[in-house]
Structures are given as C-alpha cells and as structure tokens.
PDB file of N, CA and C in Angstrom:
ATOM      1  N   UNK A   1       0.841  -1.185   0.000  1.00  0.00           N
ATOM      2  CA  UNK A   1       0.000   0.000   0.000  1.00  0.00           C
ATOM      3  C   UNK A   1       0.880   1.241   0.000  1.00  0.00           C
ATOM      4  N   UNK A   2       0.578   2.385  -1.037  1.00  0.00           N
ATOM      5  CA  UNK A   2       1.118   3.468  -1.181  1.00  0.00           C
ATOM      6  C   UNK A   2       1.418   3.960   0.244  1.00  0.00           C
ATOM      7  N   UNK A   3       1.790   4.828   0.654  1.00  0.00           N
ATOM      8  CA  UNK A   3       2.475   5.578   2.557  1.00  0.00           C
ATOM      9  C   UNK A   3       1.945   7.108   2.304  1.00  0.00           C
ATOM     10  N   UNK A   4       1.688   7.191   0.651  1.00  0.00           N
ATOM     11  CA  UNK A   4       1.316   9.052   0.558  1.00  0.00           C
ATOM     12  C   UNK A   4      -0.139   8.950  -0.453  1.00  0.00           C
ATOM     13  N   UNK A   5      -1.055   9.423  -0.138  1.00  0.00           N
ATOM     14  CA  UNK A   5      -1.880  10.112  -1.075  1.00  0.00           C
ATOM     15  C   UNK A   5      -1.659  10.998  -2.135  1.00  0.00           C
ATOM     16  N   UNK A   6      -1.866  10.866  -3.370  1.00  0.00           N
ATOM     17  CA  UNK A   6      -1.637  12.185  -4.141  1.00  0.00           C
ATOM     18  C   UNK A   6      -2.860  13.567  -4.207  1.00  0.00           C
ATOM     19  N   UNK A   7      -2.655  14.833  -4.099  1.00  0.00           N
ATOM     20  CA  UNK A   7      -3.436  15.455  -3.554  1.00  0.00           C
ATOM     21  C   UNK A   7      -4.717  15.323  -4.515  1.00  0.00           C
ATOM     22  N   UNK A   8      -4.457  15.052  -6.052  1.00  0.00           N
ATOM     23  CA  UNK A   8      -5.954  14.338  -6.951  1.00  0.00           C
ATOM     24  C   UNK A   8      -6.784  13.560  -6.192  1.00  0.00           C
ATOM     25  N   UNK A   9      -5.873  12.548  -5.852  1.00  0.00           N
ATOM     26  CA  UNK A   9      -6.754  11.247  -5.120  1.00  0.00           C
ATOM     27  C   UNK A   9      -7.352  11.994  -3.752  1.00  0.00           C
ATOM     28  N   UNK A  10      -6.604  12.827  -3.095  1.00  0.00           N
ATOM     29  CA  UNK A  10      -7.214  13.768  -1.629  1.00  0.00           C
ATOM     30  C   UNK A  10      -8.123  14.024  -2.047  1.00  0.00           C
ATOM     31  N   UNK A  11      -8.349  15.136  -3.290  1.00  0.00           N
ATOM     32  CA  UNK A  11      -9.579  16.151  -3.611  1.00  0.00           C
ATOM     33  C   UNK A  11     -10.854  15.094  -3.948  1.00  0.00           C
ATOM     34  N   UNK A  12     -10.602  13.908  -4.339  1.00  0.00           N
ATOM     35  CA  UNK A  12     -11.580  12.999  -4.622  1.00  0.00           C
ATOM     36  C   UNK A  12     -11.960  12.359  -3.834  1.00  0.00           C
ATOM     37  N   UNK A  13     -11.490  12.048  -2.321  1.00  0.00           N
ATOM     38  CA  UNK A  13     -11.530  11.877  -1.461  1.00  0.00           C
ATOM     39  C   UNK A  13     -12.698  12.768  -0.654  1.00  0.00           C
ATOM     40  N   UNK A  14     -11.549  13.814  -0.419  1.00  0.00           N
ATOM     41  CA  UNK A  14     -12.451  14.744   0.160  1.00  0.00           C
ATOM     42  C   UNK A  14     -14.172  14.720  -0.302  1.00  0.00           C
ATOM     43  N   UNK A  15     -14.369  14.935  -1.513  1.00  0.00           N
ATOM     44  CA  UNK A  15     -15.524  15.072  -2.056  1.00  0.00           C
ATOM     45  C   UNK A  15     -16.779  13.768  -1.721  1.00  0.00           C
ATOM     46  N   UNK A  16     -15.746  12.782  -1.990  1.00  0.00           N
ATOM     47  CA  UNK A  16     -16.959  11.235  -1.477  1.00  0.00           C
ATOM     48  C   UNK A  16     -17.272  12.139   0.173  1.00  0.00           C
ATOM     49  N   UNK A  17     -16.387  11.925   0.920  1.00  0.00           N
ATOM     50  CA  UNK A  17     -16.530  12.001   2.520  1.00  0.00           C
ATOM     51  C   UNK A  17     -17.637  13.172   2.344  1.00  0.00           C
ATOM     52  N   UNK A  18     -17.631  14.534   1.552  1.00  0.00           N
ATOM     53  CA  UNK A  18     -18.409  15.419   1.771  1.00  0.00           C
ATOM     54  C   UNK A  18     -19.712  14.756   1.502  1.00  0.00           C
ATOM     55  N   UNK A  19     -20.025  14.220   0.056  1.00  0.00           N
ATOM     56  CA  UNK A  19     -21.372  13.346  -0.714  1.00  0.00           C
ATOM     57  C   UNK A  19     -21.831  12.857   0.694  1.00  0.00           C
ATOM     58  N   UNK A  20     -21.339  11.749   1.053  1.00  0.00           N
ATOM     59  CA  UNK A  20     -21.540  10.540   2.344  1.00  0.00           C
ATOM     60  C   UNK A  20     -22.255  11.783   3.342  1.00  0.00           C
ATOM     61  N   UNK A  21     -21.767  12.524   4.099  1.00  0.00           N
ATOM     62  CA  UNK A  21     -21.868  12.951   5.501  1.00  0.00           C
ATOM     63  C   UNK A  21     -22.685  14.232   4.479  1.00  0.00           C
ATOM     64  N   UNK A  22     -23.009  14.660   4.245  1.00  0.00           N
ATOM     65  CA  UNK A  22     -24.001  15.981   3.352  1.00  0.00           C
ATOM     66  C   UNK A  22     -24.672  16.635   4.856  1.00  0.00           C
ATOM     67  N   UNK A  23     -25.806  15.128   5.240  1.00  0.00           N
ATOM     68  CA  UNK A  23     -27.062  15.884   6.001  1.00  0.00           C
ATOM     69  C   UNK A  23     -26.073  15.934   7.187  1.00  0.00           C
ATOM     70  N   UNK A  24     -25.045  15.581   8.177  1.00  0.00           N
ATOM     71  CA  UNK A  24     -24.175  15.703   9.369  1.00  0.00           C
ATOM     72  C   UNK A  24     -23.609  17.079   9.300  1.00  0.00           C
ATOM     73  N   UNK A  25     -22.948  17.327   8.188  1.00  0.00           N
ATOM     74  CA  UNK A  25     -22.212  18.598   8.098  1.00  0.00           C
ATOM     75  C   UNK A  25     -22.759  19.672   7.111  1.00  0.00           C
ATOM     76  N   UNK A  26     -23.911  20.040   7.021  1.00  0.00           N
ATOM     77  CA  UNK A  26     -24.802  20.879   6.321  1.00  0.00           C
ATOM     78  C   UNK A  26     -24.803  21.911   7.301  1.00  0.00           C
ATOM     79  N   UNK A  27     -24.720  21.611   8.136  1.00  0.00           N
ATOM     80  CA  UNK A  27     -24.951  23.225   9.217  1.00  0.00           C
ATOM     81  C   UNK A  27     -23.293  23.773   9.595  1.00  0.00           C
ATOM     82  N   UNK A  28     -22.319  23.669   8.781  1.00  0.00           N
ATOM     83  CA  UNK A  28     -21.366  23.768   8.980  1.00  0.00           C
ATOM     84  C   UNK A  28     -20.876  24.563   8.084  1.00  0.00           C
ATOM     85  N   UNK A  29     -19.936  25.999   8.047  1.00  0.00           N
ATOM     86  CA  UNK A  29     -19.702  26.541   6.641  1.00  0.00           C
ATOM     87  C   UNK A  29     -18.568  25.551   6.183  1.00  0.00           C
ATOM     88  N   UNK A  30     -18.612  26.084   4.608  1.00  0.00           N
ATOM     89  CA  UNK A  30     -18.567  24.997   3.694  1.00  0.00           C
ATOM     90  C   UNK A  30     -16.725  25.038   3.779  1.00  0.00           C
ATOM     91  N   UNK A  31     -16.193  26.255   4.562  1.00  0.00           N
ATOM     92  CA  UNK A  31     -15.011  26.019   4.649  1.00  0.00           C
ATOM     93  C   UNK A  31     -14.045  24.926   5.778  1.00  0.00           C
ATOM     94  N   UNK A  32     -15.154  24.717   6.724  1.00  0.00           N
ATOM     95  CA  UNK A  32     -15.292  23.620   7.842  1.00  0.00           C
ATOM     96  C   UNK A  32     -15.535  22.477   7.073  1.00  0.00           C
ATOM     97  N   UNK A  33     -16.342  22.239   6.475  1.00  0.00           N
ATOM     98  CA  UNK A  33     -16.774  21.069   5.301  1.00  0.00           C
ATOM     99  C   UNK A  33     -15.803  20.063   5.309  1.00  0.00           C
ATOM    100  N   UNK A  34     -14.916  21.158   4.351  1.00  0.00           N
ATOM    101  CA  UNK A  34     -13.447  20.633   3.697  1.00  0.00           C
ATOM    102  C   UNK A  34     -12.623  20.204   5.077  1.00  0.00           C
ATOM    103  N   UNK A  35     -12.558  20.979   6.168  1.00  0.00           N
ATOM    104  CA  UNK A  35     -11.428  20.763   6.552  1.00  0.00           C
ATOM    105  C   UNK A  35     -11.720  19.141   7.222  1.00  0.00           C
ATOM    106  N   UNK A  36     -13.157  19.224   7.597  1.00  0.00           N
ATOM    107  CA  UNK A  36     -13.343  18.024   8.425  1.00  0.00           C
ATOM    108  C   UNK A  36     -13.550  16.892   7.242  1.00  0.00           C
ATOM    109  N   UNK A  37     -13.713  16.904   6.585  1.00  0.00           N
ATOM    110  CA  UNK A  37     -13.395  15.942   4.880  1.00  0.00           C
ATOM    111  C   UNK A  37     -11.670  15.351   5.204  1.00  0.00           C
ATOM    112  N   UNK A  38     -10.990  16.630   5.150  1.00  0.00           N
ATOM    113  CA  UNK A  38      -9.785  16.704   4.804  1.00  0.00           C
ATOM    114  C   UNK A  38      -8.847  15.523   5.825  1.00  0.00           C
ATOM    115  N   UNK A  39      -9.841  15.907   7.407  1.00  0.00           N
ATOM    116  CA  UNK A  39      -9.387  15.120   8.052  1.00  0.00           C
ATOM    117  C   UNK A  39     -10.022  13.808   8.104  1.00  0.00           C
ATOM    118  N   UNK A  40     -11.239  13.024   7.808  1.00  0.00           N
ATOM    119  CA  UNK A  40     -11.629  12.162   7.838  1.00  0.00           C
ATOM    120  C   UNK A  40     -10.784  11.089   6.649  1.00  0.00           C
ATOM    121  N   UNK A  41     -10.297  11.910   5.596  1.00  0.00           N
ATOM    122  CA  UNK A  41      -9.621  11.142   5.078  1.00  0.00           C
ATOM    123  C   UNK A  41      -8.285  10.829   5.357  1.00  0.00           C
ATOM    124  N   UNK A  42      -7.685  11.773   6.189  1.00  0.00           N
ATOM    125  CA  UNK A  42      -6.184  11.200   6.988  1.00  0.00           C
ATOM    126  C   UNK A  42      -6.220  10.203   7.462  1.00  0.00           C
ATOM    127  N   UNK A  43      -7.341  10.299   8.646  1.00  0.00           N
ATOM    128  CA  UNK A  43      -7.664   9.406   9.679  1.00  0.00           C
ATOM    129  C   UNK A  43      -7.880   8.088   8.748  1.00  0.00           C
ATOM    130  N   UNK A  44      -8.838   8.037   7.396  1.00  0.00           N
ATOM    131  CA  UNK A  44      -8.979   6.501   7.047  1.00  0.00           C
ATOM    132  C   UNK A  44      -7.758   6.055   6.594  1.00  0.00           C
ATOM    133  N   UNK A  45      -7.175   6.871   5.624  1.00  0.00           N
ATOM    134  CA  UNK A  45      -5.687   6.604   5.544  1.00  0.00           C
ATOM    135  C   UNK A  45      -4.947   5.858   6.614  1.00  0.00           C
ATOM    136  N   UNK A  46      -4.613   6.620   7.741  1.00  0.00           N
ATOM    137  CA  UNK A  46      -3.688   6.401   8.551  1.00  0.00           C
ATOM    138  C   UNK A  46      -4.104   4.967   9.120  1.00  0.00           C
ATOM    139  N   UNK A  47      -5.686   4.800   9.509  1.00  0.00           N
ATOM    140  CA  UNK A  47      -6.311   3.493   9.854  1.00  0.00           C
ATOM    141  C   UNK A  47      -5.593   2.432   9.092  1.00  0.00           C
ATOM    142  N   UNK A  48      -5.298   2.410   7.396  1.00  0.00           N
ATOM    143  CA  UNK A  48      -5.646   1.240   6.438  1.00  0.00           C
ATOM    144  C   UNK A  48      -3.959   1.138   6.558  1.00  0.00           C
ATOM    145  N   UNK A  49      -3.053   1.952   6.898  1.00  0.00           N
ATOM    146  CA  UNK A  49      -1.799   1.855   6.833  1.00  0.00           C
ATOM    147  C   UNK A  49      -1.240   1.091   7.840  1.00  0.00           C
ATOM    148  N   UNK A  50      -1.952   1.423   9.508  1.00  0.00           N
ATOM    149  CA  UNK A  50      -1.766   0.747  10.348  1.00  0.00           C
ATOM    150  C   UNK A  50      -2.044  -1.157  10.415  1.00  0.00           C
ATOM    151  N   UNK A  51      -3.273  -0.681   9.668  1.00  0.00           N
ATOM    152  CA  UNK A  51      -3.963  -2.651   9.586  1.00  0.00           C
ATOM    153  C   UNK A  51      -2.979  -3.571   8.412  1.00  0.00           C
ATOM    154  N   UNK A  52      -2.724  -2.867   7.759  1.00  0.00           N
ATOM    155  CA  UNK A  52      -1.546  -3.218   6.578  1.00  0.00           C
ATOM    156  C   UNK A  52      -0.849  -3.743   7.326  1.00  0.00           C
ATOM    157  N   UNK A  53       0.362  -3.058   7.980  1.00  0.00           N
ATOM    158  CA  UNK A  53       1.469  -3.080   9.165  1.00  0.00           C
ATOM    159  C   UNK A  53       1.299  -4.533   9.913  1.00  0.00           C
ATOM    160  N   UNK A  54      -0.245  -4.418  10.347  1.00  0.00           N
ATOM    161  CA  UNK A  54      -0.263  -5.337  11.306  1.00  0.00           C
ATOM    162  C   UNK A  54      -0.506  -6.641  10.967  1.00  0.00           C
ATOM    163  N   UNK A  55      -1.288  -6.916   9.121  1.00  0.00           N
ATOM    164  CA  UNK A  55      -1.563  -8.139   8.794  1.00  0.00           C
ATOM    165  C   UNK A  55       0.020  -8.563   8.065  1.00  0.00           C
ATOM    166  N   UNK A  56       0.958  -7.821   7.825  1.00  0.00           N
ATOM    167  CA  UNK A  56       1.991  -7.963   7.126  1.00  0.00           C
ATOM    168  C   UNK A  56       2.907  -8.730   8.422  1.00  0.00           C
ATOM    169  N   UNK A  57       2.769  -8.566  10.067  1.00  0.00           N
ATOM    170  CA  UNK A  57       3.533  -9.156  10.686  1.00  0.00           C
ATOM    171  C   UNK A  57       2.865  -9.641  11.625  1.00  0.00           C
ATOM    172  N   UNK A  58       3.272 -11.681  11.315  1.00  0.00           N
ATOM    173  CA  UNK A  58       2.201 -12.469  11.845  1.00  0.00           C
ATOM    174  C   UNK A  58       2.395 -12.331  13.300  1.00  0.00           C
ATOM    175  N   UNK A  59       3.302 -12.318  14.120  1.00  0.00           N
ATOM    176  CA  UNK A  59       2.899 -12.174  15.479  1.00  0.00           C
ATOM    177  C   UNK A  59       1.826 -11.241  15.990  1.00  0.00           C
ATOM    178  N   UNK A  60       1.636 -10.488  14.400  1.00  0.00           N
ATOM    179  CA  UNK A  60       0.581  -8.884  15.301  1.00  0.00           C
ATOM    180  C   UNK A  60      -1.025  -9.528  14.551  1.00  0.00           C
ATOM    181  N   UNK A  61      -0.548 -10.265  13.800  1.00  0.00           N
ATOM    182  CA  UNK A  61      -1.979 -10.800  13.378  1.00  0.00           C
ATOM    183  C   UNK A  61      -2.920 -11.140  14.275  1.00  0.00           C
ATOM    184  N   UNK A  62      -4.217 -10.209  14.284  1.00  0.00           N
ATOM    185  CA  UNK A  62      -5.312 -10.391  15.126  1.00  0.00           C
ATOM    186  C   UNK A  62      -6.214 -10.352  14.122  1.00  0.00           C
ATOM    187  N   UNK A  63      -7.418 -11.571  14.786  1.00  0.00           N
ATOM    188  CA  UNK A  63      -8.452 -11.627  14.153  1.00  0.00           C
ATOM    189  C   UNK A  63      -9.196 -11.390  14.786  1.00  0.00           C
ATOM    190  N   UNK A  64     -10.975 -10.758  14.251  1.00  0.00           N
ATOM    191  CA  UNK A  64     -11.484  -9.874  15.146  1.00  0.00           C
ATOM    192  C   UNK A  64     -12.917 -10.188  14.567  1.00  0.00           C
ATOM    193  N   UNK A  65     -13.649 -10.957  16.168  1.00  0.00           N
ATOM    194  CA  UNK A  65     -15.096 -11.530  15.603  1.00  0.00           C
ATOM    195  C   UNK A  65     -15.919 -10.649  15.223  1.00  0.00           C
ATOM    196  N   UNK A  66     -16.981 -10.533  15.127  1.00  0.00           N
ATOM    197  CA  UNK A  66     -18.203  -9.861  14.713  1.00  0.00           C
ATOM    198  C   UNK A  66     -18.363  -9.310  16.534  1.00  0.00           C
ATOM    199  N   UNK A  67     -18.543 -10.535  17.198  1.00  0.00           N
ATOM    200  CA  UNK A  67     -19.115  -9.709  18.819  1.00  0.00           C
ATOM    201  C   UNK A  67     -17.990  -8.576  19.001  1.00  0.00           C
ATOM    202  N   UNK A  68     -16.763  -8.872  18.681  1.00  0.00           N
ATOM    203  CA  UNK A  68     -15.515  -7.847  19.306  1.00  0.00           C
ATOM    204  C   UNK A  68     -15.497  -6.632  18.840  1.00  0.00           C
ATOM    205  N   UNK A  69     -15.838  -7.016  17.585  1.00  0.00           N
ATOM    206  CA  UNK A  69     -15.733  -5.505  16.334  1.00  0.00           C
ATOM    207  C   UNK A  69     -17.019  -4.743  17.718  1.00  0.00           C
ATOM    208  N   UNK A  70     -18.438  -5.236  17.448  1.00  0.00           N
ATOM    209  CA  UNK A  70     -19.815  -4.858  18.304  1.00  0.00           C
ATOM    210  C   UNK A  70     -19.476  -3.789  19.245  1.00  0.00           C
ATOM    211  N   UNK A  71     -18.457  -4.685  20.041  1.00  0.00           N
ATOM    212  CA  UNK A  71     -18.139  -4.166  21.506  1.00  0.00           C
ATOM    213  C   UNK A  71     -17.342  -2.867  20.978  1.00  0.00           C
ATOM    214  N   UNK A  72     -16.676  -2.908  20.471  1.00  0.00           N
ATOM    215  CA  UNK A  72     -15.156  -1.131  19.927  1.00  0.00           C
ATOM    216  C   UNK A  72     -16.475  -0.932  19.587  1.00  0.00           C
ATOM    217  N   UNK A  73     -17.328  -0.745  19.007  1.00  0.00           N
ATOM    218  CA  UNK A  73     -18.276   0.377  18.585  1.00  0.00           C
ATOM    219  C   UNK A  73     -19.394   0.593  19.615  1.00  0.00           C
ATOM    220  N   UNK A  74     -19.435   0.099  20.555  1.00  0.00           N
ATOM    221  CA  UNK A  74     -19.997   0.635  21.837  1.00  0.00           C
ATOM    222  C   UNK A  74     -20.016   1.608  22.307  1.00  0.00           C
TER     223      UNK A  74
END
C-alpha cells in the first residue's frame, strides 16, 4: 500500500466524505466542510496503513469476531 496520497486522489476523497456525511455537516460553513473531509480522510488513511502493518507481521496478526468488532463500537 502506497504511505502518501496524491493530492488528486485527496480532492476525490475529500468530495466522497463530503457526498456521504451531506445531512451531518450541512450546518457547517462549507469552509469547515473541507477541513473536516480533509481530516476524515487522513484518519482513514492512517487506519488502512496501520492494519496493513499489522496483517503484514504475523505475530501482530489479530483476528477480530463480529461480537468484538460490536463491543469497539460501543
């Protein structure tokens, strides 16, 4: 997995996250929009880089039931 985004792929990014979340961040000016876009896509980034990391080295390999996932979203 790439380690950098290119800022094309950001701006296209950004834009899904805006589409998705519309009615959440509608009361927000549109320059807030972006920024919280801007960051939701770091954050998934940084998420998919970490899980990479961790399925790439088997001692860190964790598998994770349906009840466990349940419970983190509690």
């Amino acid at each position: 997995m790439e380690k950098t985004v290119t800022p094309r792929t950001r701006k296209q990014l950004q834009r899904k996250m805006l589409d998705l979340f519309i009615d959440e961040m509608e009361q927000l000016p549109r320059e807030l929009q972006w920024v919280l876009a801007d960051d939701l896509v770091t954050a998934f980034h940084n998420r998919l880089v970490v899980f990479m990391k961790i399925q790439s080295k088997p001692q860190l390999h964790v598998q994770f039931s349906e009840e466990s996932i349940a419970r983190i979203h509690k």
